[in-house]
Protein backbone atom coordinates (compact mmCIF):
# COMPACT_ATOMS: atom_id res chain seq x y z
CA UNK A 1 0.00 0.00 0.00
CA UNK A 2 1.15 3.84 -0.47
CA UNK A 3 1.77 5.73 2.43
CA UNK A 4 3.27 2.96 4.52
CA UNK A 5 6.88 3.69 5.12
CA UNK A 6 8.43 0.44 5.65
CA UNK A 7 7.45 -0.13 2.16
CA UNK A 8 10.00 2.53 1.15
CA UNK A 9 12.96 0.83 2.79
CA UNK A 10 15.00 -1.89 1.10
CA UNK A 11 15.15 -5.21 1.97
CA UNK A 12 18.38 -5.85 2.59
CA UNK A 13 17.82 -2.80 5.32
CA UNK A 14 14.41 -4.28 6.49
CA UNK A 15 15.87 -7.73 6.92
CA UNK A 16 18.97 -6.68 8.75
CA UNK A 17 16.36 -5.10 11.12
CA UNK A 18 14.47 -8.04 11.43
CA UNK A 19 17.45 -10.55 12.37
CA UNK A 20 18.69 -7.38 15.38
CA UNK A 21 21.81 -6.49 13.44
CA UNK A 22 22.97 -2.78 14.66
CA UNK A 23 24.17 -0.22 12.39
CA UNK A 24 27.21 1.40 12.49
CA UNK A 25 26.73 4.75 14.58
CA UNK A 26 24.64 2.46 17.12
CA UNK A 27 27.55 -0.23 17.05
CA UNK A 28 30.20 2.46 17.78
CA UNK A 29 28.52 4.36 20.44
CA UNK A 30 27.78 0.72 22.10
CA UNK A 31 31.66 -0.43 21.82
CA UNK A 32 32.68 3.37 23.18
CA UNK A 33 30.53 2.79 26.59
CA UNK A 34 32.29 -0.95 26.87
CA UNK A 35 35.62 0.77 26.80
CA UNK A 36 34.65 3.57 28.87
CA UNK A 37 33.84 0.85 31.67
CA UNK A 38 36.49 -1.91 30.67
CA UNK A 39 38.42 -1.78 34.20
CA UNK A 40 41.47 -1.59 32.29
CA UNK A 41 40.48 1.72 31.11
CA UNK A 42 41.27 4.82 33.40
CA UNK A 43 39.57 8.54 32.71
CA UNK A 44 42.02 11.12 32.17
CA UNK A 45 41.65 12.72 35.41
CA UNK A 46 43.14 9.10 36.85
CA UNK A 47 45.93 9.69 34.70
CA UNK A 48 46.73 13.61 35.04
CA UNK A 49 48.93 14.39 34.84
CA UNK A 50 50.99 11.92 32.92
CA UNK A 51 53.75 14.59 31.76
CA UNK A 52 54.89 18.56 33.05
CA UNK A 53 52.17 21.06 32.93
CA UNK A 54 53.05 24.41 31.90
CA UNK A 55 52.54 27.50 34.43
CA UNK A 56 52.00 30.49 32.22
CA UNK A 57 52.76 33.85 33.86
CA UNK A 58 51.37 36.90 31.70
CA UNK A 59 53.93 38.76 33.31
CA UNK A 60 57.68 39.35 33.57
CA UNK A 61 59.65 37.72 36.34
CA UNK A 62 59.62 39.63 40.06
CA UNK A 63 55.38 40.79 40.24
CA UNK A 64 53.00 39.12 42.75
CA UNK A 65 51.78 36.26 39.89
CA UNK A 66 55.05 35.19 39.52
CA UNK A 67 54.66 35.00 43.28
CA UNK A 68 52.04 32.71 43.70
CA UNK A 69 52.56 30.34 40.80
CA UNK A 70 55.98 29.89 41.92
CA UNK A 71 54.94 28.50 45.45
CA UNK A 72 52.32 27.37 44.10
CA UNK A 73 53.95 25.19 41.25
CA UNK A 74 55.97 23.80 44.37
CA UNK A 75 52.96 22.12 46.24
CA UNK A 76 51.41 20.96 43.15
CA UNK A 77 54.25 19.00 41.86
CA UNK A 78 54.54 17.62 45.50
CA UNK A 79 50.86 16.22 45.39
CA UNK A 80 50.06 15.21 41.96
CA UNK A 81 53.69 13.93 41.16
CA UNK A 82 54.40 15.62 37.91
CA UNK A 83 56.30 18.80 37.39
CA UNK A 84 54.32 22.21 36.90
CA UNK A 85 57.11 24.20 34.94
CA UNK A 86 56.60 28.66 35.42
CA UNK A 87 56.44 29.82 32.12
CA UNK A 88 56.73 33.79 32.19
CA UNK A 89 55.18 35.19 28.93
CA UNK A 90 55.31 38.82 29.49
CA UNK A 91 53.46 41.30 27.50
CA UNK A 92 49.94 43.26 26.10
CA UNK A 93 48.83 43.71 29.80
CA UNK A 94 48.32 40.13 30.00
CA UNK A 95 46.50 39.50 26.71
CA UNK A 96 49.67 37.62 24.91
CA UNK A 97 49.92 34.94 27.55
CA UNK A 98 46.05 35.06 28.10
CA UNK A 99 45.53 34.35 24.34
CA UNK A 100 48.09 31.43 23.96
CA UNK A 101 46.17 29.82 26.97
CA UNK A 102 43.15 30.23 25.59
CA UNK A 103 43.93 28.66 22.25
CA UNK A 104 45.84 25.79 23.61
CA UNK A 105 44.94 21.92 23.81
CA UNK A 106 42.29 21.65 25.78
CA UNK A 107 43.78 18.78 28.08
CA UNK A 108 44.51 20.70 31.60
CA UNK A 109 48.23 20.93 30.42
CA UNK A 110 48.89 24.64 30.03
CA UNK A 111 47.09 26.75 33.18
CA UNK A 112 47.58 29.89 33.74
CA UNK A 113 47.83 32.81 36.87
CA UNK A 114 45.20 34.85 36.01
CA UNK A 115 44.46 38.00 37.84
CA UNK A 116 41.46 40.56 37.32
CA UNK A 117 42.90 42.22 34.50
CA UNK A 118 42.91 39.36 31.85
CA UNK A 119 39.75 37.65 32.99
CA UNK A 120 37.76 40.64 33.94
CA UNK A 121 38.98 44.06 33.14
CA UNK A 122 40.38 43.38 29.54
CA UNK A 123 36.64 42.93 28.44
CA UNK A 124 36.22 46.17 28.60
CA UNK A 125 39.20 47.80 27.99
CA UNK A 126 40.28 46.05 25.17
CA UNK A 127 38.70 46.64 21.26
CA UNK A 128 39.36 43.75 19.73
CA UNK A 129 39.91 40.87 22.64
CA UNK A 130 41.78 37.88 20.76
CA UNK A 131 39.82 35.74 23.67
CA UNK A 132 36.82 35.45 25.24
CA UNK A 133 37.09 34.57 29.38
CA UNK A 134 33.66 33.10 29.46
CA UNK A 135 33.96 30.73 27.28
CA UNK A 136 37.84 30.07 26.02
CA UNK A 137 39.46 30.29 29.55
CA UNK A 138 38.42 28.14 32.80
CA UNK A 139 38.85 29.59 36.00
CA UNK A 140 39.87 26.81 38.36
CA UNK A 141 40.45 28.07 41.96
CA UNK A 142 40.55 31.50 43.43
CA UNK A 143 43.83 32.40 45.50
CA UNK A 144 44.07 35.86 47.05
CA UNK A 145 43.06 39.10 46.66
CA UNK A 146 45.45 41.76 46.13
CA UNK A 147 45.90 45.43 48.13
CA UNK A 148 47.83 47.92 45.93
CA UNK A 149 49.89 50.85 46.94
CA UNK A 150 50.25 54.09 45.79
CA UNK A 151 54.34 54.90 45.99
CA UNK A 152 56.59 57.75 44.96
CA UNK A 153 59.97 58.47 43.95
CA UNK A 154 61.51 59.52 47.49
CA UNK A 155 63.66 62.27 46.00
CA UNK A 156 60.48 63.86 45.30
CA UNK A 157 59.23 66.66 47.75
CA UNK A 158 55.65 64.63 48.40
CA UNK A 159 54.91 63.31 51.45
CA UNK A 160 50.84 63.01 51.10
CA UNK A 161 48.02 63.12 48.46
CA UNK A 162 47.99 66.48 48.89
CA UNK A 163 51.36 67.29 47.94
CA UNK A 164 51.13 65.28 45.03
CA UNK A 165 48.25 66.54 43.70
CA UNK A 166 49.34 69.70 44.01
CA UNK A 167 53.13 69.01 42.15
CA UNK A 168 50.66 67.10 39.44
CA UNK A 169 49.24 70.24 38.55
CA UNK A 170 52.58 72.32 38.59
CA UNK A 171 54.22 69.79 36.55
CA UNK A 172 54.36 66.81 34.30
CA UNK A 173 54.64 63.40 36.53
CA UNK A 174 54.73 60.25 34.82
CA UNK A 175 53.29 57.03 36.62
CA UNK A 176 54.51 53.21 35.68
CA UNK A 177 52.08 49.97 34.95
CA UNK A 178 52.76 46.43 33.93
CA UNK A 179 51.14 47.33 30.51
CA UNK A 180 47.93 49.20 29.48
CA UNK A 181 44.94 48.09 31.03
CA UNK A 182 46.21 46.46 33.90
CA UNK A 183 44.49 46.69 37.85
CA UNK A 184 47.71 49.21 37.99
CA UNK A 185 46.75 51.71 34.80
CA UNK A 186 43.36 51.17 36.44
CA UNK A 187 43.68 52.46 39.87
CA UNK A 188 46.17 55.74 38.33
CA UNK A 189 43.13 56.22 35.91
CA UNK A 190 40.89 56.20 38.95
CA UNK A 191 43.15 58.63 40.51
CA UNK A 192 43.83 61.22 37.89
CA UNK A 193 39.87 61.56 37.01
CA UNK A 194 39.65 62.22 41.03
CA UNK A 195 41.33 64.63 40.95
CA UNK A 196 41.73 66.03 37.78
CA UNK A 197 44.82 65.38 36.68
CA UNK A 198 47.23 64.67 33.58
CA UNK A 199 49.25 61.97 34.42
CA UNK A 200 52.02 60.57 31.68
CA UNK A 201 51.90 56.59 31.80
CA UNK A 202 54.93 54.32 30.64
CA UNK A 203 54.16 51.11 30.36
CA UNK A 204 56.44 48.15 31.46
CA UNK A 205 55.92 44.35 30.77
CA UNK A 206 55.66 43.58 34.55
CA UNK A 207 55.38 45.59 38.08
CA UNK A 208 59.11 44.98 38.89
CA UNK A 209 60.68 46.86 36.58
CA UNK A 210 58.48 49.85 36.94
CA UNK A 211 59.14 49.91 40.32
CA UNK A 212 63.34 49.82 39.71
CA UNK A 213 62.52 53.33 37.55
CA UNK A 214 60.22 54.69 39.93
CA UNK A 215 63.49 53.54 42.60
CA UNK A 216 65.68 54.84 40.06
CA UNK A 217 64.02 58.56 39.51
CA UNK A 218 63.24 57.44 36.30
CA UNK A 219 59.19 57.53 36.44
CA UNK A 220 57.39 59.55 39.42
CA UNK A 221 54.91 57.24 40.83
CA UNK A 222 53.34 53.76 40.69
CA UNK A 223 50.19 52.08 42.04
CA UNK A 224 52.00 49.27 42.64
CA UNK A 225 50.81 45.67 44.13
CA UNK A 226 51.55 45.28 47.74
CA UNK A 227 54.21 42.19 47.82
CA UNK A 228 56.75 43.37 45.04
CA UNK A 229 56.77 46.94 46.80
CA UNK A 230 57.38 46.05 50.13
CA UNK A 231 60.44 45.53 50.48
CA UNK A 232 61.71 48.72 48.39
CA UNK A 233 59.40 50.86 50.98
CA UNK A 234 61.41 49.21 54.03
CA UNK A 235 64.80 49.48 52.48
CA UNK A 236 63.74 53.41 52.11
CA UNK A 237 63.64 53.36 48.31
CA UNK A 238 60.06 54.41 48.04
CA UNK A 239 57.49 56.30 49.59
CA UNK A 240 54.37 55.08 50.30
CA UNK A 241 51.27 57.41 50.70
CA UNK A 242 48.70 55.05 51.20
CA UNK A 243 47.02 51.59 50.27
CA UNK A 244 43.52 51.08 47.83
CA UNK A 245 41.78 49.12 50.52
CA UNK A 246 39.27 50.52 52.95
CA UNK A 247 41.42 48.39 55.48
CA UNK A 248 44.84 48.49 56.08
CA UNK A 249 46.71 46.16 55.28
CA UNK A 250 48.30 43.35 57.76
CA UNK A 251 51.98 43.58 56.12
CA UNK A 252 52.35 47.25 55.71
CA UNK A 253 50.01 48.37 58.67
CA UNK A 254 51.56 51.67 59.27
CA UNK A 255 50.52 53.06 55.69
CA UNK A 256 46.90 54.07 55.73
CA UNK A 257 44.24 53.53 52.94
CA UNK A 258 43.62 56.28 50.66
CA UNK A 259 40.62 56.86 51.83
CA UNK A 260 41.62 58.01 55.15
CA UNK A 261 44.46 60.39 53.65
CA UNK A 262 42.35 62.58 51.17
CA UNK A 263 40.83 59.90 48.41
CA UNK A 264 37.07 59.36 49.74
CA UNK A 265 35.47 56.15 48.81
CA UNK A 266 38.57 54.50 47.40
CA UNK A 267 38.90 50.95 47.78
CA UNK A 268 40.40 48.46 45.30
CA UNK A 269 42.14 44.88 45.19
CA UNK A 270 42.77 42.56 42.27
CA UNK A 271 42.20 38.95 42.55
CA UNK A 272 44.30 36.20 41.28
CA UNK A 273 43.00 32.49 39.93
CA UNK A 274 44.37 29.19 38.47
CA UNK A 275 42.94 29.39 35.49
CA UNK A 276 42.93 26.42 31.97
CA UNK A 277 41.65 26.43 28.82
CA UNK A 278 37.71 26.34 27.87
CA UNK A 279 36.45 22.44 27.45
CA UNK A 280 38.55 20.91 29.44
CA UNK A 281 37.39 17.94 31.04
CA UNK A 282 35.40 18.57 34.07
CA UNK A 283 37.22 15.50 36.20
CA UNK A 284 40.52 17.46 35.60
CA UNK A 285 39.40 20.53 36.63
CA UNK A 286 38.18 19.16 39.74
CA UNK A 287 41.20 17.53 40.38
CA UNK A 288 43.21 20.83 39.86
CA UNK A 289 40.82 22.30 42.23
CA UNK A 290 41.30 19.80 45.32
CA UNK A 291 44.88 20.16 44.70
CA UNK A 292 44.95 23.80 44.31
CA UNK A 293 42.49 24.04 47.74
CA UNK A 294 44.62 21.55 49.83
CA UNK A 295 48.08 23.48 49.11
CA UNK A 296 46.79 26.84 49.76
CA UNK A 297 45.22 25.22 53.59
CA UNK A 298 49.26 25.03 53.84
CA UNK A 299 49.59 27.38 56.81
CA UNK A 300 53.19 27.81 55.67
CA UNK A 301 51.73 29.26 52.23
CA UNK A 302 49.00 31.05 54.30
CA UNK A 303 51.30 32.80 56.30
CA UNK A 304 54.13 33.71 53.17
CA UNK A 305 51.14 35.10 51.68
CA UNK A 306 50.07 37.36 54.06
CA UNK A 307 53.62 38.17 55.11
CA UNK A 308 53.64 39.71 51.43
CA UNK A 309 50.90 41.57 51.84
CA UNK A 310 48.20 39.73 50.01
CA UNK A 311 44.45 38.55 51.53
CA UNK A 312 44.52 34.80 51.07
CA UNK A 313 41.26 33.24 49.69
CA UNK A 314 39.65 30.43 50.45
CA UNK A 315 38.31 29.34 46.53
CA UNK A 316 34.32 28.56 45.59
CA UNK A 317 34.06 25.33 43.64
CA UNK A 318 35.12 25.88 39.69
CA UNK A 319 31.21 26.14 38.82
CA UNK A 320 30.68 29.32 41.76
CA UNK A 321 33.89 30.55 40.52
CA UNK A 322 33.01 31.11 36.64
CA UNK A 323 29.61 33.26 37.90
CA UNK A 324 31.93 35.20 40.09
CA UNK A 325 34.52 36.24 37.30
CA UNK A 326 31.12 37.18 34.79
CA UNK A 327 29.75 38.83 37.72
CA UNK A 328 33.54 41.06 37.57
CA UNK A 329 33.06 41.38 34.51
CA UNK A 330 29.87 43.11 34.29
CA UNK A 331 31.18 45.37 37.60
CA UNK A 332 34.28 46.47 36.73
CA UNK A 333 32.96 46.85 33.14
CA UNK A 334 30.79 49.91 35.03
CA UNK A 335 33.87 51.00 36.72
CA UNK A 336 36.43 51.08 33.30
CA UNK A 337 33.59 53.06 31.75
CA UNK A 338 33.81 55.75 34.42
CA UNK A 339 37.26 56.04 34.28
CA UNK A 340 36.80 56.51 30.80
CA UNK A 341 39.17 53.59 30.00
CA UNK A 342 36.38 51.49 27.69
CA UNK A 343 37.70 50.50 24.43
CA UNK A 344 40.80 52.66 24.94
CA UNK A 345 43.23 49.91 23.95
């Protein structure tokens, strides 16, 4: 009859049917779940990692990332047996390293230590992003957060906000950053439209050597992160006016927060994660995750950490932790705009 449609399939087809013979896409997908649960078999989060991982740093040598992945590199080698090898790759505020990462295998091999400027702050800044954190980088575990510090060439006569306001507008003064874009550019951009001023910024391709040509007279001023700073302010060979949190901080608790010396409502801090490549595997990135947790419950990390000057972090799970970096997103998205950074780079 017309209209039935097992009439319209050949008999070889129909037959095959009839006698329970699979076809191919059935037959593979069946043969796939026997391997999958073949004891022999082991997922690859039994096996990772079977060779080095590579540490990406998107900074040069001496700043506060290069900080934690180093210790942290340390602890994970210790507990998952394999080495994790620093890879400093220095340059575009972050967005060079930040790109390779994102475009790499997607097999939990290449991480990265990610701060608030390439997962969150780029977004906005940048034009023409070559990556997209939400969907072609992984955040894995939160670390710290990450007090700043406003510091000054000492052979300059500033001793406050005040003063330096006041030189700003008598003369040129030039600030240093680790590259456009960066927490740093966006804490002097916060500054200058304060106050008004017209600041000169020289980039750098990490906060270290800024901070040898703000020591060497070279540059005026820096918003600097805490742990790289600290020990030029106790050697003498910077001056520090004041931190960006609304609390002082534990390590450098004689320096007050801006907003107690003259900068109301000030209060900034970067935050740094462990971050991979989008897609991979969920059972890796949970086992980076209990590894990453467990070694920074170290109270010997805990208290390096805070000896630095940084506010260790105790991390959400991976899926709490991607909301909270589009939730930065979207908020310091408002705050680039105001600064009038948006789309400047």
């Amino acid at each position: 009859m017309h209209g039935r449609r097992s009439d319209a399939i050949p008999e070889p087809v129909k037959a095959r049917r009839r006698k329970g013979v699979m076809n191919r896409p059935a037959l593979a997908t069946l043969l796939t779940l026997v391997f999958l649960a073949a004891p022999g078999h082991r997922a690859p989060a039994q096996d990772y990692p079977a060779r080095p991982v590579t540490f990406v740093v998107p900074f040069a040598p001496g700043g506060v990332t290069s900080l934690f992945a180093r210790l942290l590199s340390q602890k994970l080698e210790q507990r998952l047996g394999k080495p994790f090898i620093v890879d400093n790759r220095p340059g575009g505020g972050g967005v060079t390293a930040a790109a390779a990462v994102a475009h790499a295998a997607p097999d939990g091999y290449t991480i990265m230590m990610a701060s608030s400027t390439v997962l969150a702050i780029n977004v906005t800044v940048r034009k023409n992003l070559p990556y997209d954190p939400r969907k072609d980088l992984t955040p894995v575990a939160l670390l710290a957060r990450v007090p700043f510090v406003l510091v000054v060439d000492p052979a300059l006569p500033v001793h406050s906000v005040a003063d330096l306001v006041r030189l700003a507008k008598e003369k040129p003064i030039s600030f240093g950053t680790p590259g456009p874009g960066t927490f740093h550019h966006l804490n002097a951009e916060m500054f200058k439209s304060i106050f008004g001023l017209d600041l000169v910024h020289v980039p750098y391709k990490g906060s270290a050597p800024a901070l040898n040509d703000v020591v060497g007279g070279h540059i005026h001023m820096m918003f600097s992160d805490v742990p790289p700073a600290l020990p030029l302010i106790r050697a003498g060979k910077l001056r520090a006016l004041g931190v960006t949190t609304a609390q002082r901080v534990e390590a450098v608790a004689d320096i007050p927060p801006l907003a107690e010396v003259g900068v109301p409502g000030f209060d900034t801090a970067s935050w740094h994660t462990v971050t991979t490549t989008g897609d991979v595997p969920q059972p890796i990135i949970e086992k980076l995750h209990a590894a990453i947790r467990e070694a920074m419950s170290d109270p010997a990390i805990v208290q390096t950490l805070v000896r630095d000057g940084t506010l260790p972090q105790v991390s959400p799970s991976p899926d709490e932790l991607k909301r909270f970096v589009e939730s930065e997103i979207v908020r310091w998205g408002k705050i680039v705009e105001k600064a009038g950074m948006a789309g400047s780079e």
